[in-house]
N, C-alpha and C. Protein backbone atom coordinates (compact mmCIF):
# COMPACT_ATOMS: atom_id res chain seq x y z
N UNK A 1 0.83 -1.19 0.00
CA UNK A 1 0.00 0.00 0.00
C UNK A 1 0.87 1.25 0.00
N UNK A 2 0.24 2.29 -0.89
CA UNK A 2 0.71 3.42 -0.92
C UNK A 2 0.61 4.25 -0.51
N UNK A 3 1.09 5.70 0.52
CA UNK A 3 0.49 6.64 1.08
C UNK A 3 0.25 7.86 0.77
N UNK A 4 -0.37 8.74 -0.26
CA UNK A 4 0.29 9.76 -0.37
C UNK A 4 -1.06 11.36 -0.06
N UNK A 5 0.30 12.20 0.50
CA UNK A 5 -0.23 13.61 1.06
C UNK A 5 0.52 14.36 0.27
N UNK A 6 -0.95 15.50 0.19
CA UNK A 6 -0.47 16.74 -0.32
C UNK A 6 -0.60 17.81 -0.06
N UNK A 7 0.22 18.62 0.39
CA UNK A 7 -0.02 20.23 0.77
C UNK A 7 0.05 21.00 0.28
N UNK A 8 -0.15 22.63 0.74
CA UNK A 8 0.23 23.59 -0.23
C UNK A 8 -0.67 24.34 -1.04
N UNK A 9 -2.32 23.87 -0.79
CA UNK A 9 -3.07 24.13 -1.85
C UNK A 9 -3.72 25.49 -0.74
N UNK A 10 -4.40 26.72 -1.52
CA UNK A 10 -4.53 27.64 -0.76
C UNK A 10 -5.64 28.62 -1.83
N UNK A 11 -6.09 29.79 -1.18
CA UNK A 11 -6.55 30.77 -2.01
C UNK A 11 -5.18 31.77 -3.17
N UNK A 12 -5.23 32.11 -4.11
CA UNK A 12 -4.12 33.36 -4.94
C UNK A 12 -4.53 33.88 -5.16
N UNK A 13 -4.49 35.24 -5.77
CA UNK A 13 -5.00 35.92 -7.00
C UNK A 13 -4.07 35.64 -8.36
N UNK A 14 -4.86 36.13 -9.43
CA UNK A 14 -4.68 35.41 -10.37
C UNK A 14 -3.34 36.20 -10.71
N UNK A 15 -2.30 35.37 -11.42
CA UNK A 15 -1.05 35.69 -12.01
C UNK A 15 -0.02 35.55 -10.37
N UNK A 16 -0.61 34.83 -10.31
CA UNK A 16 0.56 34.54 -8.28
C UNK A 16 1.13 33.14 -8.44
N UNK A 17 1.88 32.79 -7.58
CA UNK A 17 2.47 31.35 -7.58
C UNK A 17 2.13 30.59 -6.33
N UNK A 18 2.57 29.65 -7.02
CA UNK A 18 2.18 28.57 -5.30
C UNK A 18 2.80 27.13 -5.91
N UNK A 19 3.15 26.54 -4.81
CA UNK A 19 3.75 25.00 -4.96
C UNK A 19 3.42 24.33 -3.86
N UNK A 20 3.20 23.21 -4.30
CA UNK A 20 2.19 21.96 -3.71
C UNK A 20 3.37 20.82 -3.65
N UNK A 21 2.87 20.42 -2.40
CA UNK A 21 3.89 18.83 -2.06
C UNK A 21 3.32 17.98 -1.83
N UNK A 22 3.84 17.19 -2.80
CA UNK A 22 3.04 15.68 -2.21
C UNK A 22 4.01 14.58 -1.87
N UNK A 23 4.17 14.22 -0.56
CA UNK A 23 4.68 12.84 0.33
C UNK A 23 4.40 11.87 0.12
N UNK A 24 5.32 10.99 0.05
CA UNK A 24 5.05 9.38 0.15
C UNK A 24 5.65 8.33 0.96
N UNK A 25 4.45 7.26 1.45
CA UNK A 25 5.00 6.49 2.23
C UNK A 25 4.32 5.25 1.92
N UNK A 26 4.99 4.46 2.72
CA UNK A 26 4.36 3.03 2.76
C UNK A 26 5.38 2.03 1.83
N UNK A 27 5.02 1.30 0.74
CA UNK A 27 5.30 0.76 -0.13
C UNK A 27 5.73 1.31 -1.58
N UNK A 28 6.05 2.47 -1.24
CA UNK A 28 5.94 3.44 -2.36
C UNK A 28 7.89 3.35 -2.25
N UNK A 29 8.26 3.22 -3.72
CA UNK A 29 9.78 3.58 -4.04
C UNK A 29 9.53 4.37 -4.84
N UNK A 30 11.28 4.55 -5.67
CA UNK A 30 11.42 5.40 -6.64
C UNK A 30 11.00 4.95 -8.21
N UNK A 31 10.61 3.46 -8.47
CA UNK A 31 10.57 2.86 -9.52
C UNK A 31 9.00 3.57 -10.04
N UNK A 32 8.14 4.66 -8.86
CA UNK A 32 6.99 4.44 -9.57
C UNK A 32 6.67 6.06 -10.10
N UNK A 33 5.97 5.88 -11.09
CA UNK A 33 5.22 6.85 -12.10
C UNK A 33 4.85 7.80 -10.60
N UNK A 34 5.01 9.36 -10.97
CA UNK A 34 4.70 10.22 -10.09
C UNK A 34 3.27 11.19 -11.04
N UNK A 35 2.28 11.46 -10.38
CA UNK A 35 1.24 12.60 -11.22
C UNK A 35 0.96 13.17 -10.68
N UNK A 36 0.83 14.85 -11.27
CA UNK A 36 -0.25 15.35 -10.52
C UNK A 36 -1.63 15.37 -11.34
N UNK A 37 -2.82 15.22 -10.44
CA UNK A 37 -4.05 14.93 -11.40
C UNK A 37 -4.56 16.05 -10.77
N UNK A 38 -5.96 16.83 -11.11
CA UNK A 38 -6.82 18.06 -10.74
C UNK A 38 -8.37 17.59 -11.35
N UNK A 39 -8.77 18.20 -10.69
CA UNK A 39 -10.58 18.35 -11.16
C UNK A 39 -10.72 19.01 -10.51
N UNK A 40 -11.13 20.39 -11.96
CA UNK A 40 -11.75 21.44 -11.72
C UNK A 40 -13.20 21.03 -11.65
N UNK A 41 -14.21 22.49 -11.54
CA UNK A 41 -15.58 22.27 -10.67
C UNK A 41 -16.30 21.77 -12.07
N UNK A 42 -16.77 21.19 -11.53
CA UNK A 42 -17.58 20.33 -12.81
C UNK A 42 -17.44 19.54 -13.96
N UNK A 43 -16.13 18.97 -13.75
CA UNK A 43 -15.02 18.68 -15.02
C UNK A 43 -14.79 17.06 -14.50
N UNK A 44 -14.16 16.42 -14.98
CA UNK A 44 -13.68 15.27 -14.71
C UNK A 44 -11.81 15.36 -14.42
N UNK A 45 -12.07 14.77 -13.68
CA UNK A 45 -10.23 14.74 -13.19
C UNK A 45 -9.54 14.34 -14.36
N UNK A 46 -8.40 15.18 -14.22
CA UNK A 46 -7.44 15.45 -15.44
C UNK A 46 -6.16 14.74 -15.00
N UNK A 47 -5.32 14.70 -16.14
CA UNK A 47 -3.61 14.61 -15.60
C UNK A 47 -2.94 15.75 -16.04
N UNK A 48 -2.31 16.33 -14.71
CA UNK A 48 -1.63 17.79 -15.11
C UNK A 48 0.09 17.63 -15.45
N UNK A 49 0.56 17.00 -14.63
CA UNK A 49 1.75 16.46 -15.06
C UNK A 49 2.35 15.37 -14.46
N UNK A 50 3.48 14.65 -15.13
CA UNK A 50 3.73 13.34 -14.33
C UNK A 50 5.50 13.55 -14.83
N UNK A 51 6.33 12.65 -13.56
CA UNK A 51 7.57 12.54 -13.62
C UNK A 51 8.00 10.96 -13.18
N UNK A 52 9.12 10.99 -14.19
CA UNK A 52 9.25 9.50 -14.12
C UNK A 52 10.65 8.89 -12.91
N UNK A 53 10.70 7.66 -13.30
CA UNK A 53 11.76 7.51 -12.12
C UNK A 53 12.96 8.21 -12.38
N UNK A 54 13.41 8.39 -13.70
CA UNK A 54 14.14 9.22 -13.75
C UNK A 54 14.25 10.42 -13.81
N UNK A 55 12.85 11.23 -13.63
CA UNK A 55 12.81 12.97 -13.72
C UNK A 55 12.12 13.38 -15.21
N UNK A 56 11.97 12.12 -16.07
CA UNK A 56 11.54 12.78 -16.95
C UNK A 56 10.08 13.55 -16.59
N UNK A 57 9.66 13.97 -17.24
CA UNK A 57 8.08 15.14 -16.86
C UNK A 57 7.59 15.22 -18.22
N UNK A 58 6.71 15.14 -18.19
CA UNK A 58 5.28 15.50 -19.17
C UNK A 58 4.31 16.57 -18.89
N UNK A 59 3.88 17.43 -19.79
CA UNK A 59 2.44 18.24 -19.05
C UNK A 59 1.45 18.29 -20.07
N UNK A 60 0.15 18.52 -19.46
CA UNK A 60 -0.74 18.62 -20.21
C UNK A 60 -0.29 20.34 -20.91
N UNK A 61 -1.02 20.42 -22.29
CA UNK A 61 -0.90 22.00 -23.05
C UNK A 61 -0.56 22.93 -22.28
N UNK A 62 -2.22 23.13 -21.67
CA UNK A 62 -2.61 24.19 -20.44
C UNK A 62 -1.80 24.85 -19.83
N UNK A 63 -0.89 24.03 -19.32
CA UNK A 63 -0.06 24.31 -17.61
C UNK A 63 1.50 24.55 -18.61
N UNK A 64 1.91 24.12 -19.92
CA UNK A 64 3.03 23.97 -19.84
C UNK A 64 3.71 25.40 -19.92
N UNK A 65 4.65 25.92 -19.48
CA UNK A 65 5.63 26.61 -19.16
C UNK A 65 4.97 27.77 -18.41
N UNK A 66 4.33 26.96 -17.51
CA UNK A 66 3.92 27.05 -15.97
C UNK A 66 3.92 26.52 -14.82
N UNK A 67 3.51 25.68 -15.28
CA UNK A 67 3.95 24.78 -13.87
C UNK A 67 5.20 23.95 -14.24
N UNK A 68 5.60 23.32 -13.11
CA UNK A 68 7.34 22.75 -13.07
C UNK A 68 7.23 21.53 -12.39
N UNK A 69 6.83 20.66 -12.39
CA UNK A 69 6.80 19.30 -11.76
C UNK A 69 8.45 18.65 -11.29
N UNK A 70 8.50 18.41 -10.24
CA UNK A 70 9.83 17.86 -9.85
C UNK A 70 9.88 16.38 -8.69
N UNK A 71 10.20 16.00 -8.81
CA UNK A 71 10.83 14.77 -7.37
C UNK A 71 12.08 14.92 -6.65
N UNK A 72 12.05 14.19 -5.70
CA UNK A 72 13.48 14.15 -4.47
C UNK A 72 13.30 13.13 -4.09
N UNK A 73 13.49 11.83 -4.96
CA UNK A 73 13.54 10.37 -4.69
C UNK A 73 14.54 10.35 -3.13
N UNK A 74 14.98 11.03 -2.48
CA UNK A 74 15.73 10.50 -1.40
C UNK A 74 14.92 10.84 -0.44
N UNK A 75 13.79 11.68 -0.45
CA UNK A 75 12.88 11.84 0.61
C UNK A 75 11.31 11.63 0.08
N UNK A 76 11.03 11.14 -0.98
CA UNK A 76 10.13 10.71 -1.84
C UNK A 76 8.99 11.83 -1.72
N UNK A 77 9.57 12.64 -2.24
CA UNK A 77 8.57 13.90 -2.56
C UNK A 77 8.09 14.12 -4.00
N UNK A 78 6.99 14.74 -4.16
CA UNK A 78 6.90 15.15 -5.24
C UNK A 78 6.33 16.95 -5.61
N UNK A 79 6.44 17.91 -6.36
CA UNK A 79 6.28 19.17 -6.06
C UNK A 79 5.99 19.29 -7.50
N UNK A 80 4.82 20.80 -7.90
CA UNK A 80 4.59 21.00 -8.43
C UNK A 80 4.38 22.50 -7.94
N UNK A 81 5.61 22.96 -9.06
CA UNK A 81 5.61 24.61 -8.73
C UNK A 81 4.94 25.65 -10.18
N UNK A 82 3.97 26.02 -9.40
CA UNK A 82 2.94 26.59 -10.64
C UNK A 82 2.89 27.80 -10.25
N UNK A 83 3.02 28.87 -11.26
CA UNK A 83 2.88 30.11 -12.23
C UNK A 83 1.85 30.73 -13.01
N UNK A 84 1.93 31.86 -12.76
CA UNK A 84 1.29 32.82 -13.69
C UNK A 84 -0.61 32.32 -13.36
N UNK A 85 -0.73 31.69 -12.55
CA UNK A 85 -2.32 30.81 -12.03
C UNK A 85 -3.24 31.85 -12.49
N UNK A 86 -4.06 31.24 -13.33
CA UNK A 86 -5.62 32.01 -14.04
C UNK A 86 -6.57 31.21 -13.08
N UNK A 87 -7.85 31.69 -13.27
CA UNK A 87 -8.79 31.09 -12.50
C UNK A 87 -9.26 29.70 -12.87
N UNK A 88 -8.69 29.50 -14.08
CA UNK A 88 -9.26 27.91 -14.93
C UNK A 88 -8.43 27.02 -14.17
N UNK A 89 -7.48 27.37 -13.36
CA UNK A 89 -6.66 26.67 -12.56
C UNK A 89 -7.53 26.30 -11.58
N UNK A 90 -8.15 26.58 -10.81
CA UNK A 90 -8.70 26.06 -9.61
C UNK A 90 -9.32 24.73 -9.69
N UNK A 91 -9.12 24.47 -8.83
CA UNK A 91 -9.09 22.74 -8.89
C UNK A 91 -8.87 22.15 -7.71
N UNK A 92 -9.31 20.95 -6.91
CA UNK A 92 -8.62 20.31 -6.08
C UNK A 92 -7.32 19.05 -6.76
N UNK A 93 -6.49 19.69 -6.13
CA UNK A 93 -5.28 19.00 -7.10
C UNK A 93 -4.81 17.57 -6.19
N UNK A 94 -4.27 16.48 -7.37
CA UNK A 94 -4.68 15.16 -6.22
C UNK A 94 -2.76 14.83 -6.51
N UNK A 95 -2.24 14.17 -5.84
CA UNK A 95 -0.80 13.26 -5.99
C UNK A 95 -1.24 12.02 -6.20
N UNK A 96 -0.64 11.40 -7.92
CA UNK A 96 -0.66 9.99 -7.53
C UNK A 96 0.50 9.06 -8.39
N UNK A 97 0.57 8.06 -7.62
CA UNK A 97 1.40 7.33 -7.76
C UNK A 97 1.66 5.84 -8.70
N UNK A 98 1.93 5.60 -9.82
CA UNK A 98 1.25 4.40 -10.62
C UNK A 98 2.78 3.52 -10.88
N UNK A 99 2.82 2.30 -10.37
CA UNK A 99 3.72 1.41 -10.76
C UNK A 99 3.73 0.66 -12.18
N UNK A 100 4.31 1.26 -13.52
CA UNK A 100 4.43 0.70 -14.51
C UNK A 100 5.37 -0.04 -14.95
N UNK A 101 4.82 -1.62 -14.83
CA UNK A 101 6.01 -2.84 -15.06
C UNK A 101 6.75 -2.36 -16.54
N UNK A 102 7.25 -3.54 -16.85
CA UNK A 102 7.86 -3.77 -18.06
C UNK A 102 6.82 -4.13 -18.98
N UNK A 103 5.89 -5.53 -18.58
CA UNK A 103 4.87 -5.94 -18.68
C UNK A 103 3.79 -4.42 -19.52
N UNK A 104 3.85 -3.79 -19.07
CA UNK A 104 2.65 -2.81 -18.58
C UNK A 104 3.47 -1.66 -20.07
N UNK A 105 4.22 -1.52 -19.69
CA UNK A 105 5.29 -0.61 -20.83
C UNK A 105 5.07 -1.49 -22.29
N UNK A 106 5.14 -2.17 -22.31
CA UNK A 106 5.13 -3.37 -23.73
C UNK A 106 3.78 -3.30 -24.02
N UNK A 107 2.92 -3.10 -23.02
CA UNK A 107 1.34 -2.47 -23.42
C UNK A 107 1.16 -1.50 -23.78
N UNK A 108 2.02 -0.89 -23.70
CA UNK A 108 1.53 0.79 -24.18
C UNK A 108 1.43 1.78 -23.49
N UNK A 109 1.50 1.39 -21.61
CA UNK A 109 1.15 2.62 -20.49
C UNK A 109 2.85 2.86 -20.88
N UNK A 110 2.29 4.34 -20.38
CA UNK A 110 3.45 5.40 -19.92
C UNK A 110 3.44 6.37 -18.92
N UNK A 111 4.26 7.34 -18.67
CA UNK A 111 4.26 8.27 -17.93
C UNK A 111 4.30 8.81 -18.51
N UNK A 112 2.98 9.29 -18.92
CA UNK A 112 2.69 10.68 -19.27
C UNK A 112 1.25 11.35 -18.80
N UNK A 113 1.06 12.54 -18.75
CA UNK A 113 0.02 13.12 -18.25
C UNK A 113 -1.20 12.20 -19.19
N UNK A 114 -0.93 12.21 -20.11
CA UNK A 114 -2.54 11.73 -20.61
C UNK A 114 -3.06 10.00 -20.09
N UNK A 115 -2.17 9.22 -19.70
CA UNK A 115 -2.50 7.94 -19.91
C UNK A 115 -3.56 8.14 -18.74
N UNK A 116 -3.73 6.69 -18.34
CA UNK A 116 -5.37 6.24 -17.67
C UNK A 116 -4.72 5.75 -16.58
N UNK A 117 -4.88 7.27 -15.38
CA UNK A 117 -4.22 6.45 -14.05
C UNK A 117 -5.55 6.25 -12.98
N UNK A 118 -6.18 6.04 -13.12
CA UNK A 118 -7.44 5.33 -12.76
C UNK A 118 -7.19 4.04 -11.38
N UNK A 119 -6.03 3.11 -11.71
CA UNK A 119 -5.89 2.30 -10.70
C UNK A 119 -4.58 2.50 -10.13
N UNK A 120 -4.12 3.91 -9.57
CA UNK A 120 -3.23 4.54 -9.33
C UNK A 120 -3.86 4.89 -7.73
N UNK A 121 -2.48 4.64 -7.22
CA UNK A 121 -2.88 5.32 -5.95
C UNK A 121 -2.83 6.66 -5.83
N UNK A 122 -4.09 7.38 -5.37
CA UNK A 122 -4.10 8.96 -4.76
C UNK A 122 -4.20 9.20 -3.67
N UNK A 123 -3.78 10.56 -3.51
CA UNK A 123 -3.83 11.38 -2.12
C UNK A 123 -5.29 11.83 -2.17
N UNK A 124 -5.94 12.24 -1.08
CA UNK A 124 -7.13 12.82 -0.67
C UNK A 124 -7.51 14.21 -1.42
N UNK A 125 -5.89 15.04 -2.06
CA UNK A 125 -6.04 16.68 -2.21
C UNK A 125 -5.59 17.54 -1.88
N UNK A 126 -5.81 18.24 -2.54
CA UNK A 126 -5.61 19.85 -1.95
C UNK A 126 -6.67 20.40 -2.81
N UNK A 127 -7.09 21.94 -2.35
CA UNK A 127 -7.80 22.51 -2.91
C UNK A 127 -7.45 23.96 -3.10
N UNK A 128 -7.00 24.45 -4.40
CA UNK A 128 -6.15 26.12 -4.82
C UNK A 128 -7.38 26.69 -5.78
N UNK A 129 -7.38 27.18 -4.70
CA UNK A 129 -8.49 28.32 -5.89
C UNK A 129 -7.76 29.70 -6.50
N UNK A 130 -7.76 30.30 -7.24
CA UNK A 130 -7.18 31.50 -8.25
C UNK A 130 -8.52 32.48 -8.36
N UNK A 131 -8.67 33.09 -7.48
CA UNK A 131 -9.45 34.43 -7.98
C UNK A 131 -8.82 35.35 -9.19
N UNK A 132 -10.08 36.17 -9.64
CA UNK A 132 -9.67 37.05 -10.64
C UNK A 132 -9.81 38.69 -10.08
């Protein structure tokens, strides 16, 4: 089992910054797929960005060269430092964590924001709202 928390989520005004952490514990190493996912109000949960065991990162359009997705495999963190925040940002933003075998890679999953992390372990949230 996997544990993961996330902090950091808060009120801004729009064009402000903020960065969110998400912790991990339990059964959780460095071998696994890192995301951040969001659902905004009335929307279906998204993938905003994901980093791999090695740091690679993906982002959805939206966010890119805005937000900054990073890890610290020695304290198994994960952070997402976001920019320039419009109000389409608001969202409760989730951490999650997806172990993709070899098996699973030869299928076609990846780390990337778009795939289907659905049987991924998540955190409970945060919730950043962006006034205008």
């Amino acid at each position: 089992q996997v544990h993961l928390k996330e902090s950091g989520g808060t009120s801004v005004q729009a064009g402000g910054s903020l960065r969110l952490t998400c912790t991990a514990s339990g059964d959780f190493d460095r071998s696994y797929c890192m995301v951040w996912l969001r659902q905004r109000p009335g929307d279906e949960r998204e993938g905003v960005a994901t980093v791999d065991a090695v740091g690679t990162t993906s982002y959805r359009d939206s966010v890119k060269g805005r937000f900054t997705a990073s890890r610290d495999n020695a304290k198994n963190t994960l952070d997402l430092q976001m920019t320039s925040l419009q109000p389409e940002d608001t969202a409760i933003y989730y951490c999650a964590a997806l172990l993709i075998t070899w098996g699973d890679h030869l299928h076609g999953k990846r780390c990337v924001y778009s795939e289907n992390f659905g049987m991924a372990y998540r955190g409970n949230g945060t919730l950043v709202t962006v006034s205008s």
